[in-house]
Protein backbone atom coordinates (compact mmCIF):
# COMPACT_ATOMS: atom_id res chain seq x y z
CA UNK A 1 167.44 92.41 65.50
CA UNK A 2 165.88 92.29 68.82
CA UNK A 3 165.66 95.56 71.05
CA UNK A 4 167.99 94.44 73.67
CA UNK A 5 167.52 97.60 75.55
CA UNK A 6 164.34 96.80 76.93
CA UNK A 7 165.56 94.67 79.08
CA UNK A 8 168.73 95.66 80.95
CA UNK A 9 172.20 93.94 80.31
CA UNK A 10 172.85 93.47 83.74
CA UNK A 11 169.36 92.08 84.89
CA UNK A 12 170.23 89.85 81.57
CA UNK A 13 173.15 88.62 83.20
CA UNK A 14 171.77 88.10 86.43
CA UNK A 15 169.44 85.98 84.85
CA UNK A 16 171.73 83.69 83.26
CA UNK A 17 173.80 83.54 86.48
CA UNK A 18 171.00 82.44 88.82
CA UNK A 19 169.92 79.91 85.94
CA UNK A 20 173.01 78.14 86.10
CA UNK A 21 173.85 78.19 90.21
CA UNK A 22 170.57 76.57 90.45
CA UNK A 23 171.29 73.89 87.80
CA UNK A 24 174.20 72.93 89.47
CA UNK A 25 172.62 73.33 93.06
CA UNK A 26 170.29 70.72 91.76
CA UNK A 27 172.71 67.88 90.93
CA UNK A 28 174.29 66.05 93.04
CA UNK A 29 177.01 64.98 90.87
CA UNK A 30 178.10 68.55 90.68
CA UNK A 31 178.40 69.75 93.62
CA UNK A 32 180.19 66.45 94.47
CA UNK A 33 183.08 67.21 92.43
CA UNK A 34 182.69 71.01 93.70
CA UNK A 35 183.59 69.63 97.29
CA UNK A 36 184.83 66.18 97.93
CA UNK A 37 186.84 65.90 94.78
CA UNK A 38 189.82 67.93 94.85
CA UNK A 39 189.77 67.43 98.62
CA UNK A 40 189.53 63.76 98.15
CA UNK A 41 192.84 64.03 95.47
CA UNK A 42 194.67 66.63 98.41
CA UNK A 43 194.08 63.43 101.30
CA UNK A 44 195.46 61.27 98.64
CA UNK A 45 198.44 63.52 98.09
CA UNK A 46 199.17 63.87 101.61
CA UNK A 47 198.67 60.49 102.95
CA UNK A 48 199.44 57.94 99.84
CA UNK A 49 201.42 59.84 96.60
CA UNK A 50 203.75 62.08 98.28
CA UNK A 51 206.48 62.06 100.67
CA UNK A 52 205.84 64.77 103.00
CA UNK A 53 208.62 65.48 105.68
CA UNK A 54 208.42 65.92 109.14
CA UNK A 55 208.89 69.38 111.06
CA UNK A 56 208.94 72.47 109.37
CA UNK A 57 208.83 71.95 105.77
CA UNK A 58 205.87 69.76 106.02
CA UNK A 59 203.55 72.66 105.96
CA UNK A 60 204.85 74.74 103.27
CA UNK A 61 204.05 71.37 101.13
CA UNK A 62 200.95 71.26 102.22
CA UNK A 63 200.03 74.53 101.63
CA UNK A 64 201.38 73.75 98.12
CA UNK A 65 199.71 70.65 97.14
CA UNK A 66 196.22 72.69 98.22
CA UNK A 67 196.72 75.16 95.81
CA UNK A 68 197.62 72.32 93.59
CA UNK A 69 194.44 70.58 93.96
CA UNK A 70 192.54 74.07 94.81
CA UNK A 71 192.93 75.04 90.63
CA UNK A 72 192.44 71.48 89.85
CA UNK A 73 189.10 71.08 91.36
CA UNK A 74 188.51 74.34 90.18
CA UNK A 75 189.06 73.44 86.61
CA UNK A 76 187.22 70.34 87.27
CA UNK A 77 183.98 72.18 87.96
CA UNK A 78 183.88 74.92 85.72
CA UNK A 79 184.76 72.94 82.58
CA UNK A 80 182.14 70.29 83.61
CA UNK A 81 179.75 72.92 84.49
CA UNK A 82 180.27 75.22 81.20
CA UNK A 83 180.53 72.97 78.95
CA UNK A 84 177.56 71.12 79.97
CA UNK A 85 175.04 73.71 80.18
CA UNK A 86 176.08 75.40 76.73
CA UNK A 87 176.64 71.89 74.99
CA UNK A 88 172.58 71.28 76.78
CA UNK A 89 171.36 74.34 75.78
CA UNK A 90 172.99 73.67 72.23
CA UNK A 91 171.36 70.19 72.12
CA UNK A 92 167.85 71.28 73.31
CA UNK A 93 167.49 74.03 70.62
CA UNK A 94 166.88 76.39 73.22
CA UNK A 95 168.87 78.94 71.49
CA UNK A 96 165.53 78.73 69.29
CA UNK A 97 163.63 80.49 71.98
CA UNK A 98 166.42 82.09 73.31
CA UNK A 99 167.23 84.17 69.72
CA UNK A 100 163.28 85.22 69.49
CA UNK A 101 164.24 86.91 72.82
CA UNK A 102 165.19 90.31 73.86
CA UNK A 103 168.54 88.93 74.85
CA UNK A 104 171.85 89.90 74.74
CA UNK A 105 174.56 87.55 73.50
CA UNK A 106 177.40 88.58 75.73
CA UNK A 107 175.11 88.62 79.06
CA UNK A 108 174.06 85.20 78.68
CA UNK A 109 177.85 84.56 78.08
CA UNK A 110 178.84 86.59 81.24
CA UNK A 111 175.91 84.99 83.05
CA UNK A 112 177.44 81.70 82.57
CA UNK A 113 180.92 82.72 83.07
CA UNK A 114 180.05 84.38 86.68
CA UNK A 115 178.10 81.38 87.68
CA UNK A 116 180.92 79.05 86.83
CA UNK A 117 183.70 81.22 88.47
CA UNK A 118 181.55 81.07 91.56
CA UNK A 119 181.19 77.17 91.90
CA UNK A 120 185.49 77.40 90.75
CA UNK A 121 186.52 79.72 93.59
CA UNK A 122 183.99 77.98 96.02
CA UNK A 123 185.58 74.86 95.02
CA UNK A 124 189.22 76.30 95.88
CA UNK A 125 188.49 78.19 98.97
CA UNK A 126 186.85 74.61 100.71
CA UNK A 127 190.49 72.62 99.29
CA UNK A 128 192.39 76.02 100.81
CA UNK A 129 190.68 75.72 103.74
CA UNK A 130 190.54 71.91 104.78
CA UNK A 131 194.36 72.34 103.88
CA UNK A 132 194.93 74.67 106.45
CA UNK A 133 192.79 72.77 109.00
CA UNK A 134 195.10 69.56 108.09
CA UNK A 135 198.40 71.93 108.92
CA UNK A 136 199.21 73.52 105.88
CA UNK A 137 201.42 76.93 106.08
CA UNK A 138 201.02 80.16 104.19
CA UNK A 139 202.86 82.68 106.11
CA UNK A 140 201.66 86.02 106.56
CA UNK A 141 200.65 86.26 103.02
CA UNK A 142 200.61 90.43 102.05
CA UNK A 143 198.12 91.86 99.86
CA UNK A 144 200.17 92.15 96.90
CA UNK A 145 200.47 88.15 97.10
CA UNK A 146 196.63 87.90 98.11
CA UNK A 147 195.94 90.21 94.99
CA UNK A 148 197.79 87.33 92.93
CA UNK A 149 196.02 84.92 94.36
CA UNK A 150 192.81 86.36 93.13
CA UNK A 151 194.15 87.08 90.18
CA UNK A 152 195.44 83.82 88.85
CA UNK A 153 191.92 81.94 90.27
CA UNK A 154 189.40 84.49 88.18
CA UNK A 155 192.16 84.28 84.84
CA UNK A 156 192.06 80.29 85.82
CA UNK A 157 188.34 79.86 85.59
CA UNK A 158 188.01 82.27 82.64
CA UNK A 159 190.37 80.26 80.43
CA UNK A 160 188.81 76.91 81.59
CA UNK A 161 185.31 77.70 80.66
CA UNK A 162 186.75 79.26 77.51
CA UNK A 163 188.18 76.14 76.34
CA UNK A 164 185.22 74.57 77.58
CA UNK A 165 183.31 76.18 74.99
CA UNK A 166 185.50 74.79 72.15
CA UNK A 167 184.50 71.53 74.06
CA UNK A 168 180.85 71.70 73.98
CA UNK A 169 181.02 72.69 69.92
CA UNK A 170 182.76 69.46 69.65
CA UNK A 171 181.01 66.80 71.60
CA UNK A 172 177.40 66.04 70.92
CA UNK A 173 176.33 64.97 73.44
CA UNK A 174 176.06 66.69 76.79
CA UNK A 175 175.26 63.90 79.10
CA UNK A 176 178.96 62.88 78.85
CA UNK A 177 180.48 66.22 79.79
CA UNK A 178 180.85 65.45 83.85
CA UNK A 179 182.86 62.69 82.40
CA UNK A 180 184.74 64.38 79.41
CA UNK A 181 185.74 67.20 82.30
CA UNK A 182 186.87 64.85 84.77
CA UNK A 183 188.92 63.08 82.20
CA UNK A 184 190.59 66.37 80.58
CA UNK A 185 191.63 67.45 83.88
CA UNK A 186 193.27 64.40 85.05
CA UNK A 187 194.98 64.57 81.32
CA UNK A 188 196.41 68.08 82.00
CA UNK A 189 197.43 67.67 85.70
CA UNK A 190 199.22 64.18 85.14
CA UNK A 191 200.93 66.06 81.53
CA UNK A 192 201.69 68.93 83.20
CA UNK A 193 203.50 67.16 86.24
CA UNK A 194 200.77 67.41 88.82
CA UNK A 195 200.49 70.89 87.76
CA UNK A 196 203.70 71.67 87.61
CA UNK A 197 204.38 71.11 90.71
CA UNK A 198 206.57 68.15 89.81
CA UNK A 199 208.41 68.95 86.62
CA UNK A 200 211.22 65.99 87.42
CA UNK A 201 208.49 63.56 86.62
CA UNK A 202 208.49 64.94 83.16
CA UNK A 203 211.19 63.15 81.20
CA UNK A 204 211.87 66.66 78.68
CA UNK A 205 210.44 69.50 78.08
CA UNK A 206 209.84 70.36 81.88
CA UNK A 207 210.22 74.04 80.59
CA UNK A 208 206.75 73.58 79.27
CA UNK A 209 205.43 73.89 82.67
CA UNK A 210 205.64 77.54 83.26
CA UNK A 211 203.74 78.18 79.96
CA UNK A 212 200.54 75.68 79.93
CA UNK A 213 198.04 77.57 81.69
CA UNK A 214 197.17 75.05 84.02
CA UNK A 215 200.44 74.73 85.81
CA UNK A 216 201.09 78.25 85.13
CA UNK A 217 198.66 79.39 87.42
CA UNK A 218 199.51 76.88 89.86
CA UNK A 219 203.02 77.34 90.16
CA UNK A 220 202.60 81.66 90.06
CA UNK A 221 200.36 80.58 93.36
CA UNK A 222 202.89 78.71 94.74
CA UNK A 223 205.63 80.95 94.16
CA UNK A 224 203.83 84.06 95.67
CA UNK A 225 202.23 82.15 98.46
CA UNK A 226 203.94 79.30 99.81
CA UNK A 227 206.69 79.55 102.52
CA UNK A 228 208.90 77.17 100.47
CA UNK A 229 208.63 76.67 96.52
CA UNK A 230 211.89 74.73 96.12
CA UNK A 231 209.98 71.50 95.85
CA UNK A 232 208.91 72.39 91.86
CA UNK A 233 211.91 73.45 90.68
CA UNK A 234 213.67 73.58 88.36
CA UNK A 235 212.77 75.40 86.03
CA UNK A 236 212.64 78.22 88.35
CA UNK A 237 209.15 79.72 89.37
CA UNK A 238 207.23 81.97 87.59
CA UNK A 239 207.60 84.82 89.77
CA UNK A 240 207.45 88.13 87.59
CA UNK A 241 204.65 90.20 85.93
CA UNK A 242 205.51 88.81 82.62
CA UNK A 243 203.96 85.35 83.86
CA UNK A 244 200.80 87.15 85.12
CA UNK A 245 200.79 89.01 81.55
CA UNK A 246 200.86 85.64 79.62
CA UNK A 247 197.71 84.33 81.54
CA UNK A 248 195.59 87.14 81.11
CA UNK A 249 197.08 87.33 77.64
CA UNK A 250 195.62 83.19 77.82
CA UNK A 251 192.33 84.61 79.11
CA UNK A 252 191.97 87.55 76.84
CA UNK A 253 192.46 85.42 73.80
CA UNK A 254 190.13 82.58 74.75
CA UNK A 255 187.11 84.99 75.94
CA UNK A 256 187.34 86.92 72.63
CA UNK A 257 187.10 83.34 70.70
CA UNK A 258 183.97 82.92 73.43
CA UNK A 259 181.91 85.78 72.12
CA UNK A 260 182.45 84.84 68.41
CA UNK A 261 181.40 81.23 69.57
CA UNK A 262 177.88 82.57 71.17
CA UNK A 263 177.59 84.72 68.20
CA UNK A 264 178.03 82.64 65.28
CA UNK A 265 177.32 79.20 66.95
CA UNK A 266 174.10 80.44 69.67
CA UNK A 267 172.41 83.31 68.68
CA UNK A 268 173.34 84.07 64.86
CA UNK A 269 169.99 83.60 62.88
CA UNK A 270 169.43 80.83 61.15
């Protein structure tokens, strides 16, 4: 076993972090989907798909579609950029240099998770924000609700690039993962009734939509942030801790099947 110590975990992680942001810096493709794409789907929303009303309630919409879109394009990104880079890495049999290195398993694991949460929230906050340039409403949110917010967006990410792992042990090869990514999350929004922010287009089961963690996080969002969540009910909105509990329950789960993955997959010897 290597002496990990000589190098310090966080310096470790930093590494792996910077590694990745410059990766995805680098493609075009990427950042593409980063900006334009869940902006492109909130235009779409707004202009073609939905019927938004006139006066008052047309901005608490608004403001719910972007946080709609904001998770979607944030899924997007961080399943096409986790899954990628491990499924690369995997491919490449760099974990062959990588295991006759110094290096921790879990830092290059938090590495990539940090970097991917980055280009998620960066991804959200530009959706958020052209939203709110296009007339979206979100009150005088308080800090409790902001805290939420922030909350359900780091959870979000986590779980995505956690289940993007599961991806990248499965697929073989990695220069289809942009394209596997865009795919699985036009699967789960248009099964999970936009995000589940449309159960009525679901023809049963609608409950469902306050327990897949895709439209869970969406509709907590909506529910602690939007001026008016009427427009996704029923069932009613996930407004209570124990909703919050089952993502990071979600999270939890999926980041502890993460490190086994790295372990036994990445950096167990061979």
């Amino acid at each position: 076993m290597h002496d990990t110590a000589r190098v310090p975990w966080t310096r470790q992680t930093r590494t792996f972090a910077r590694r990745h942001v410059r990766k995805v810096l680098r493609s075009k493709v990427l950042l593409g989907i980063t900006v334009a794409w869940p902006v492109l789907w909130y235009f779409l929303s707004v202009l073609v798909f939905v019927d938004v009303p006139e006066g008052g309630g047309a901005g608490g919409l608004k403001a719910g579609l972007a946080m709609t879109y904001g998770l979607f394009g944030a899924f997007t990104i961080t399943v096409a950029v986790f899954a990628g880079d491990f499924a690369r890495d995997l491919d490449g049999d760099r974990y062959r240099k990588f295991r006759a290195m110094p290096i921790a398993p879990t830092a290059d694991l938090v590495g990539r998770l940090l970097a991917g949460t980055a280009f998620g929230v960066a991804s959200y906050v530009v959706t958020i924000a052209v939203s709110i340039a296009h007339g979206a409403t979100f009150g005088r949110p308080d800090p409790a609700a902001l805290g939420v917010i922030v909350l359900t967006l780091a959870l979000f990410c986590l779980i995505a690039m956690a289940a993007a792992m599961l991806v990248a042990l499965v697929i073989t090869k990695p220069e289809h993962m942009t394209t596997i990514a865009v795919i699985g999350a036009l699967i789960a929004f248009y099964a999970t009734g936009f995000n589940g922010v449309t159960p009525g287009m679901l023809a049963e089961g609608a409950d469902m939509v306050n327990y897949v963690p895709n439209s869970l996080a969406t509709r907590i969002q909506i529910a602690y942030l939007s001026e008016d969540a009427a427009f996704m009910t029923p069932p009613a909105a996930p407004d209570s801790a124990k909703y919050l509990g089952l993502l990071g329950a979600y999270a939890a789960g999926l980041l502890a099947i993460s490190v086994l993955i790295v372990r036994r997959f990445a950096y167990a010897p061979e």
